[in-house]
Protein backbone atom coordinates (compact mmCIF):
# COMPACT_ATOMS: atom_id res chain seq x y z
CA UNK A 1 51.43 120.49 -46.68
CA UNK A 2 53.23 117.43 -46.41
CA UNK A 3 54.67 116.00 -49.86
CA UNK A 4 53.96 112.20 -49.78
CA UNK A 5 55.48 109.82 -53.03
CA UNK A 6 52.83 107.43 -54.46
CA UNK A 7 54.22 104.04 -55.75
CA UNK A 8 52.47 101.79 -57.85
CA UNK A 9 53.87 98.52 -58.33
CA UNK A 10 52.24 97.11 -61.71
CA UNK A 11 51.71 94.07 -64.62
CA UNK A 12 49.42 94.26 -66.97
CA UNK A 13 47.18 96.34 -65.27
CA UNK A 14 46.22 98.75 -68.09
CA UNK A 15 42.69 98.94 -67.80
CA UNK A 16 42.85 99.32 -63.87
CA UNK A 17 45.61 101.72 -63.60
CA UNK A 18 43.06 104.43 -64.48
CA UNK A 19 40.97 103.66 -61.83
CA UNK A 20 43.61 103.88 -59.02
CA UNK A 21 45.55 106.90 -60.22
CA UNK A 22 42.70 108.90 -60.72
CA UNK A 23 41.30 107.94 -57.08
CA UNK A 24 44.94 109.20 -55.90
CA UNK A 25 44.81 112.54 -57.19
CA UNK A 26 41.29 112.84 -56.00
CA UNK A 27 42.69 112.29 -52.47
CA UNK A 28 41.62 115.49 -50.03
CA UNK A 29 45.05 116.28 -49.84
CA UNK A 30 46.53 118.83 -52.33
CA UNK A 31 47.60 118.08 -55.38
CA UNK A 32 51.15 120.13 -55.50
CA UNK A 33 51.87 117.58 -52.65
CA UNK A 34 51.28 114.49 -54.49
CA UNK A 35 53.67 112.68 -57.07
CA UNK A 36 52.41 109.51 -58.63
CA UNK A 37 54.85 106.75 -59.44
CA UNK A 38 54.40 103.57 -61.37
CA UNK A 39 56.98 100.66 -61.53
CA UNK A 40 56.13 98.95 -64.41
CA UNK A 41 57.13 95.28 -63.93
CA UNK A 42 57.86 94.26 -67.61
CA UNK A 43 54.03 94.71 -68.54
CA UNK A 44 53.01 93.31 -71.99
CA UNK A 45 50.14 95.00 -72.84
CA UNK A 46 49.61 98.58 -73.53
CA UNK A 47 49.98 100.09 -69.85
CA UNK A 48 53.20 102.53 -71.18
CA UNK A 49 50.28 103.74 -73.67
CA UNK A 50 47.44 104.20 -70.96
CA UNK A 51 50.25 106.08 -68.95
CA UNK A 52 51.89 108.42 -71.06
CA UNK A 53 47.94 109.38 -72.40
CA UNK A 54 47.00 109.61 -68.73
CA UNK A 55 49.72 112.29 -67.36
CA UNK A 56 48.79 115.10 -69.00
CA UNK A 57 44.76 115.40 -67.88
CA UNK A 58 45.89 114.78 -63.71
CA UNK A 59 45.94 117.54 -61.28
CA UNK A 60 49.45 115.66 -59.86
CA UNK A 61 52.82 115.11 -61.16
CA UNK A 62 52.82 111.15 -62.79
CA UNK A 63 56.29 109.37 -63.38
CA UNK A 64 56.80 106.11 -64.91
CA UNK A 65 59.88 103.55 -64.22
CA UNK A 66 59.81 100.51 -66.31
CA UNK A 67 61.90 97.38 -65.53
CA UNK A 68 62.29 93.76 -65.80
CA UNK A 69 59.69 91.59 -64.07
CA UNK A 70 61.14 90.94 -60.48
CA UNK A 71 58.34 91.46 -58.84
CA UNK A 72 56.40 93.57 -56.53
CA UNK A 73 58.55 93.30 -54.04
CA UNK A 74 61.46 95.06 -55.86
CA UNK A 75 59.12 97.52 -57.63
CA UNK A 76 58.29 99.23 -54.02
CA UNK A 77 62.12 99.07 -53.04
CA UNK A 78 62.34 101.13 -56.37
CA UNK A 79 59.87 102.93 -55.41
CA UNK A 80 61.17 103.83 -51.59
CA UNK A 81 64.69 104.58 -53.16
CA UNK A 82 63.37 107.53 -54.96
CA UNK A 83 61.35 108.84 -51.75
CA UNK A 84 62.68 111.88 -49.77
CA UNK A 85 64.62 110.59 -46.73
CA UNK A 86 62.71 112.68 -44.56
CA UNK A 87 59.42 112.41 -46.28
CA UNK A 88 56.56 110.01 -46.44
CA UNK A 89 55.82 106.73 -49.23
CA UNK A 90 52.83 105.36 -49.68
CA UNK A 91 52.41 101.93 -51.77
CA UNK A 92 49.10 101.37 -53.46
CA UNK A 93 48.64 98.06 -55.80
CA UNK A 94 47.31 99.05 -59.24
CA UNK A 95 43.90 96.95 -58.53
CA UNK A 96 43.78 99.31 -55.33
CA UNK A 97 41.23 102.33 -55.28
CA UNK A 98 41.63 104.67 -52.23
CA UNK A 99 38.53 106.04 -50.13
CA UNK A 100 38.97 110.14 -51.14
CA UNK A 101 39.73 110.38 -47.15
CA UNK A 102 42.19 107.82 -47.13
CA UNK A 103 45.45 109.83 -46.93
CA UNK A 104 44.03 112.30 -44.13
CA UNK A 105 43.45 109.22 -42.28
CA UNK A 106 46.46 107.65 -42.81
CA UNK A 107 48.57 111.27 -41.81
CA UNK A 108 46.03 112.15 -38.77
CA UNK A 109 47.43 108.79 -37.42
CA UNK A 110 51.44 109.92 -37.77
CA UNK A 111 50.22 113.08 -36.41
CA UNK A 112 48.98 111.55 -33.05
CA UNK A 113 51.79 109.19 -32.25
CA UNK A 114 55.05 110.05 -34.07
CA UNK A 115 56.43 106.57 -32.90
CA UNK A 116 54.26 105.25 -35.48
CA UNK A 117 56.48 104.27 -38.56
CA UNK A 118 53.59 102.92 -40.91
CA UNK A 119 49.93 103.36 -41.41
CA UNK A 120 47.21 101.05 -42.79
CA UNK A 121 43.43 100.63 -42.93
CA UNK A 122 39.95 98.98 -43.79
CA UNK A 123 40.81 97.09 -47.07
CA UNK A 124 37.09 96.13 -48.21
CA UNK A 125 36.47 93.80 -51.65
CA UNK A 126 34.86 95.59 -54.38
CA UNK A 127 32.36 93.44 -55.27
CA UNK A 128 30.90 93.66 -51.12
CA UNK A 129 32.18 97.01 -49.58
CA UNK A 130 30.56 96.40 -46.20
CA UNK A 131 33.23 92.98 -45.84
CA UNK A 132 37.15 93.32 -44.85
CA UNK A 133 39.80 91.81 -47.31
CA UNK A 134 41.99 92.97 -44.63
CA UNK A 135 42.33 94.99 -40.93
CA UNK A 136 46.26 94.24 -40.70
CA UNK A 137 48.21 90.89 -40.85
CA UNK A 138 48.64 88.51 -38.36
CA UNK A 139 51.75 86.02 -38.07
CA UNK A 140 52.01 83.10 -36.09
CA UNK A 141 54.54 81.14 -34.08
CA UNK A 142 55.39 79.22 -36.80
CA UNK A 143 55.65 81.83 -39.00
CA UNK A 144 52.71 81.38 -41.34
CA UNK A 145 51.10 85.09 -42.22
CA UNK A 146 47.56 85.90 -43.15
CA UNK A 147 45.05 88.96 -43.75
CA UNK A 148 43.32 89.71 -40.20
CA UNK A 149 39.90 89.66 -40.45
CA UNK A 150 39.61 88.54 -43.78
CA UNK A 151 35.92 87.97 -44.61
CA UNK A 152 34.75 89.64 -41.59
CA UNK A 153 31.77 92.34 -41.40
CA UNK A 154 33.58 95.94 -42.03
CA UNK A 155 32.34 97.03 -38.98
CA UNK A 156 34.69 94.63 -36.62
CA UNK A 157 37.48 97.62 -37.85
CA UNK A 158 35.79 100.16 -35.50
CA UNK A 159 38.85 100.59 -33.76
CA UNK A 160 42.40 101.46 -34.47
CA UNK A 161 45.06 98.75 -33.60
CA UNK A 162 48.79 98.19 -33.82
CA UNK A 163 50.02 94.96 -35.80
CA UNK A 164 52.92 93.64 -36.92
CA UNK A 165 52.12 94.10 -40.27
CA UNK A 166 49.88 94.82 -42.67
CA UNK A 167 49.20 94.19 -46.67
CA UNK A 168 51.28 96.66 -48.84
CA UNK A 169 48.57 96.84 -51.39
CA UNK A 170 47.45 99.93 -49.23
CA UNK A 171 50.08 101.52 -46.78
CA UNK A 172 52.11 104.77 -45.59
CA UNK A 173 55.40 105.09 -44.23
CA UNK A 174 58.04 107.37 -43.04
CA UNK A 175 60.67 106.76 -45.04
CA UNK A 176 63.77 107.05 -42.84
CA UNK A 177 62.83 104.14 -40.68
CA UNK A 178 61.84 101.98 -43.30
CA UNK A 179 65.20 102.57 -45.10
CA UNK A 180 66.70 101.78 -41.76
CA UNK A 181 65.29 98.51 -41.45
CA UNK A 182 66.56 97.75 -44.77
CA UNK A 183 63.15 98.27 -46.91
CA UNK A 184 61.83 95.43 -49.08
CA UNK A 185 63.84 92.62 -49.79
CA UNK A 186 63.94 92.57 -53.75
CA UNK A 187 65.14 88.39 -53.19
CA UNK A 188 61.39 87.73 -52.27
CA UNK A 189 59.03 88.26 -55.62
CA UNK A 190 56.64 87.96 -54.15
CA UNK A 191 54.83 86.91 -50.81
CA UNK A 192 55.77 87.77 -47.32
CA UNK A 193 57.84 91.08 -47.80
CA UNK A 194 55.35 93.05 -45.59
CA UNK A 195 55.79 90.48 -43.33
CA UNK A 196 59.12 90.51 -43.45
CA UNK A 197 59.74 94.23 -42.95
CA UNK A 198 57.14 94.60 -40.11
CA UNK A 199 59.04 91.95 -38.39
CA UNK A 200 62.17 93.87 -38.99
CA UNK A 201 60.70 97.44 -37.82
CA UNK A 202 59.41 95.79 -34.74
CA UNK A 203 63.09 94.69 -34.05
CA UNK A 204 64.21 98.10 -34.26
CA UNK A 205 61.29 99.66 -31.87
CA UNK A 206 59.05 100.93 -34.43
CA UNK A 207 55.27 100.63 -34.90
CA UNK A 208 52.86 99.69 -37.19
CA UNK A 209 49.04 100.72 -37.11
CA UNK A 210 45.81 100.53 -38.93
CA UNK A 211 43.15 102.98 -38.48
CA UNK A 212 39.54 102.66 -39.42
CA UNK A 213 39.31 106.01 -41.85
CA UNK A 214 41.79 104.58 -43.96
CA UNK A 215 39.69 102.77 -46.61
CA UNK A 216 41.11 100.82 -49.70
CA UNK A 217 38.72 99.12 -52.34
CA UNK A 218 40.15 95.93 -53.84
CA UNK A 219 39.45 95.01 -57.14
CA UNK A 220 39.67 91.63 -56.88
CA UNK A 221 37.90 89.11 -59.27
CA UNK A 222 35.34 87.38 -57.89
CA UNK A 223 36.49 83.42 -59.17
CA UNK A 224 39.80 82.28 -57.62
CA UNK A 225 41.71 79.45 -59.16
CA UNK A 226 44.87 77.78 -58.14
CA UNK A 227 48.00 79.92 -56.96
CA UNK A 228 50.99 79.52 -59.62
CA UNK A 229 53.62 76.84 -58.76
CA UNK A 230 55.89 79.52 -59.09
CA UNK A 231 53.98 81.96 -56.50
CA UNK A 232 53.77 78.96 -54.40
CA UNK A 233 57.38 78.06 -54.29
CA UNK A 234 57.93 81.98 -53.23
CA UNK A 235 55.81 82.02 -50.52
CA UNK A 236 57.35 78.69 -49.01
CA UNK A 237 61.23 80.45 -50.03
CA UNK A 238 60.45 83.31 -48.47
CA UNK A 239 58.72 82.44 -45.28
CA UNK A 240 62.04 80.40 -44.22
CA UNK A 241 64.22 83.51 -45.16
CA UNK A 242 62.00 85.76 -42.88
CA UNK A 243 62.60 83.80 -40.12
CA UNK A 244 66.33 83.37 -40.56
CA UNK A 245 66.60 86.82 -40.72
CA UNK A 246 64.27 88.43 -37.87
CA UNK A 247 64.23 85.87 -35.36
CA UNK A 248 66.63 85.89 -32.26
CA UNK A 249 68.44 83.33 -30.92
CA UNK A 250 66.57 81.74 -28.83
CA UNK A 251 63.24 81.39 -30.62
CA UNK A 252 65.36 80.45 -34.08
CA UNK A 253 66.55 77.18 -31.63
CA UNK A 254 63.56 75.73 -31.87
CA UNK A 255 61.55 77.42 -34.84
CA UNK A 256 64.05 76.18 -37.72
CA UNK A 257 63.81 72.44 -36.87
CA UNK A 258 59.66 72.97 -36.75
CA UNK A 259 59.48 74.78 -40.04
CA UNK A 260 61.81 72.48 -41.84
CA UNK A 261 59.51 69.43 -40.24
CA UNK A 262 56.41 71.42 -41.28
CA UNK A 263 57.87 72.43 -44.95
CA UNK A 264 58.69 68.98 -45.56
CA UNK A 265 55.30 67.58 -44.22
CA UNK A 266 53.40 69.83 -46.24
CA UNK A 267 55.18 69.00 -49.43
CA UNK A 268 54.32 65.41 -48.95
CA UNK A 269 50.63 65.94 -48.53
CA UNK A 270 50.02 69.08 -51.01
CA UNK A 271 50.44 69.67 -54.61
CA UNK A 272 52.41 71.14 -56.33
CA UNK A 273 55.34 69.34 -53.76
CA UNK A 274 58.35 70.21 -56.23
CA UNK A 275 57.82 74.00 -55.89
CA UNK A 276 57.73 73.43 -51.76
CA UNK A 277 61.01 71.38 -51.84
CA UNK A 278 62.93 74.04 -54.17
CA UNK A 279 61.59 76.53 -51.58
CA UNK A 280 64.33 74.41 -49.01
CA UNK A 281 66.65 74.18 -51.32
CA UNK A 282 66.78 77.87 -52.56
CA UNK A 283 67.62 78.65 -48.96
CA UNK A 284 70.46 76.20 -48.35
CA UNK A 285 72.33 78.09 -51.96
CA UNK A 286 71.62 81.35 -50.34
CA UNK A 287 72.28 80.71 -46.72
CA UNK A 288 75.18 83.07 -46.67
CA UNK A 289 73.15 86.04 -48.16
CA UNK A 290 70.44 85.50 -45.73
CA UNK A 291 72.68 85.22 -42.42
CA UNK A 292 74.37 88.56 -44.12
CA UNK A 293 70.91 90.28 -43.70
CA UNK A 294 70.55 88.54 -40.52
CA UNK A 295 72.91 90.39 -39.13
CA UNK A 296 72.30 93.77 -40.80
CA UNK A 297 68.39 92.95 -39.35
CA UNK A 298 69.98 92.35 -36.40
CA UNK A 299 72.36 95.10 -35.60
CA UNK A 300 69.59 97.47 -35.65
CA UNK A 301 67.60 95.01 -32.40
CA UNK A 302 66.35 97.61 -30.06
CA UNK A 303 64.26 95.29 -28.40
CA UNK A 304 63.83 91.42 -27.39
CA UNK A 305 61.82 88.97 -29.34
CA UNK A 306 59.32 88.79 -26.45
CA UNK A 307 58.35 92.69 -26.72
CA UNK A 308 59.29 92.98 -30.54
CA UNK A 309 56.58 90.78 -31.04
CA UNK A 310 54.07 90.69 -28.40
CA UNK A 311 51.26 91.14 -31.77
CA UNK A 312 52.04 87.91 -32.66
CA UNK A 313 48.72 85.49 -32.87
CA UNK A 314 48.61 82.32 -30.99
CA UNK A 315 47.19 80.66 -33.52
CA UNK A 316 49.66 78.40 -35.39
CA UNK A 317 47.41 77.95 -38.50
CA UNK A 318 44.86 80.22 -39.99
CA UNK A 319 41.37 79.45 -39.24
CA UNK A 320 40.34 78.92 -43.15
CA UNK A 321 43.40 77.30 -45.07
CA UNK A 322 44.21 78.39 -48.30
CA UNK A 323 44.02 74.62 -50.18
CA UNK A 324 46.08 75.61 -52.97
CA UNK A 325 43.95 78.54 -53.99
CA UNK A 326 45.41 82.06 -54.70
CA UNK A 327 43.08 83.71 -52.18
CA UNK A 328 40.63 82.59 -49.51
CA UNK A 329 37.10 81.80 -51.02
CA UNK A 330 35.23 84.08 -48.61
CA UNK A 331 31.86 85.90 -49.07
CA UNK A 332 30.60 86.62 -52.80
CA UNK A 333 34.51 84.73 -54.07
CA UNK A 334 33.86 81.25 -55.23
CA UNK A 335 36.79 78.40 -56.05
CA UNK A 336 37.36 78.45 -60.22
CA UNK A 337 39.69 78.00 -62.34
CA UNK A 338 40.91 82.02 -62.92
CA UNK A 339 44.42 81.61 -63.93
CA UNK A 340 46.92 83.45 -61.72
CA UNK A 341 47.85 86.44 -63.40
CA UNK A 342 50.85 87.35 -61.49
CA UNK A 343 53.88 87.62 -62.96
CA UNK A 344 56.73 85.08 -62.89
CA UNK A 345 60.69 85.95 -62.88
């Protein structure tokens, strides 16, 4: 049977980390082909503790890596580094419990269409099973990404669909063509690296798909407050450098000058505006790195912008706007003020 490489990005996840593990070596797929790996992202409470009690009472192999907070991001580029080049990684967040069918589902879909480099699924909220946190990602002209179907009735994932991307808190790859686009890039934190790398697998020809058996339960808390100034100035830093890097010519012409204009507009009208404008500026100091993995991104083109990324919406904006909060206030998730727990560099 297939070996497949389990990452788990983490902070200060101790009392979920259980949960998830535990639900991956329950997976019907056997255990001798399962490893377990958690990046540890600098946690401060007792999560080395939880883990090293953990490993001895699981049917699979568990490994540990701990290392300084740089984010998720970097944690699955760990992660993908210590894959089998001709194997398969999947990354699962550490508030992530998979459906016991989940990895069938994700491997029956590789089996069907090998041109199919990564595999997602139903992402459903904990708290309401029957509704979608996510059926893939959408991204639109002006670059701006989102959870498809956010909110929406489980059912509306009946079907399987490619997308351009999808949320890495539940996904499997092949690794080879993920290491050929480059993998994660460890410079974003946090926000848009699935993006990102979709973007820069649909450059190079390759596929991305999310199939209805697939199911992921997401443990999220049911009071949102405001995202972190910091996560906020990543999301704004690293939307720019996506672009930069994965768009061609042609489409970059006209797409700079609009998100610069749109950047700047929305630091004037939203809170908190000094983490949007050190967004710009942390791209004008690292324009020369980015332009470097432009043309890395680049160099491995197999196809035009127009085919590469015929999934993209045509919707500029999402239909519900964030306003500041960490997540969308959808069904049974109210506004608060839950601090953001993420971690910060």
């Amino acid at each position: 049977m297939t070996p497949i490489l389990f990452v788990i990005p983490t902070f200060n996840r101790a009392r979920d980390l259980p949960r998830t593990i535990a639900a991956i070596a329950a997976q019907d797929w056997p255990p001798e082909a399962i490893e377990v790996l958690v990046v540890d992202n600098g946690s401060t409470d007792d999560t080395p503790a939880v883990l090293e009690a953990l490993a001895p009472r699981l049917p699979v192999r568990l490994r540990t890596h701990r290392k300084a907070p740089e984010g998720p991001a970097a944690a699955r580029g760990f992660g993908l580094a210590q894959a089998p080049a001709d194997g398969f990684v999947a990354f699962v967040d550490s508030d992530v419990e998979l459906d016991p069918g989940w990895t069938r589902a994700a491997m029956a879909a590789f089996a069907q269409d090998p041109s199919v480099a990564m595999v997602g699924g139903c992402v459903v909220f904990a708290h309401d099973r029957t509704m979608l946190n996510a059926y893939g990602g959408a991204i639109s002209p002006l670059g701006l990404c989102w959870d498809l179907d956010e909110g929406a009735p489980r059912a509306a994932a009946a079907q399987a669909r490619d997308v351009l991307w999808m949320n890495a808190s539940a996904i499997l790859a092949r690794v080879a063509p993920l290491r050929a686009a480059g993998g994660f890039d460890d410079a974003f934190f946090y926000g848009y690296e699935e993006p990102d790398l979709g973007l820069r697998l649909a450059l190079a020809g390759q596929r991305a798909r999310v199939v209805p058996g697939a199911v992921a339960i997401h443990h999220v808390g049911t009071e949102i407050g405001p995202s972190h100034p910091t996560m906020v100035f990543h999301y704004g830093k690293n939307r720019l450098r996506m672009g930069l890097k994965c768009f061609g010519a042609a489409r970059l012409a006209w797409w700079l000058p609009a998100i610069i204009a749109y950047s700047l507009a929305d630091a004037l009208a939203h809170r908190p505006r000094r983490a949007r404008l050190r967004a710009l500026l942390w791209n004008l100091r690292h324009l020369g790195a980015t332009l470097a993995l432009r043309r890395q991104a680049q160099a491995t083109r197999r196809l035009p912008d127009s085919r590469a990324f015929a999934l993209m919406t045509s919707r500029w904006f999402p239909a519900q706007r964030l306003g500041g909060l960490r997540r969308r206030p959808v069904g049974g998730i109210a506004a608060g003020q839950a601090a953001d727990d993420r971690t910060a560099p």
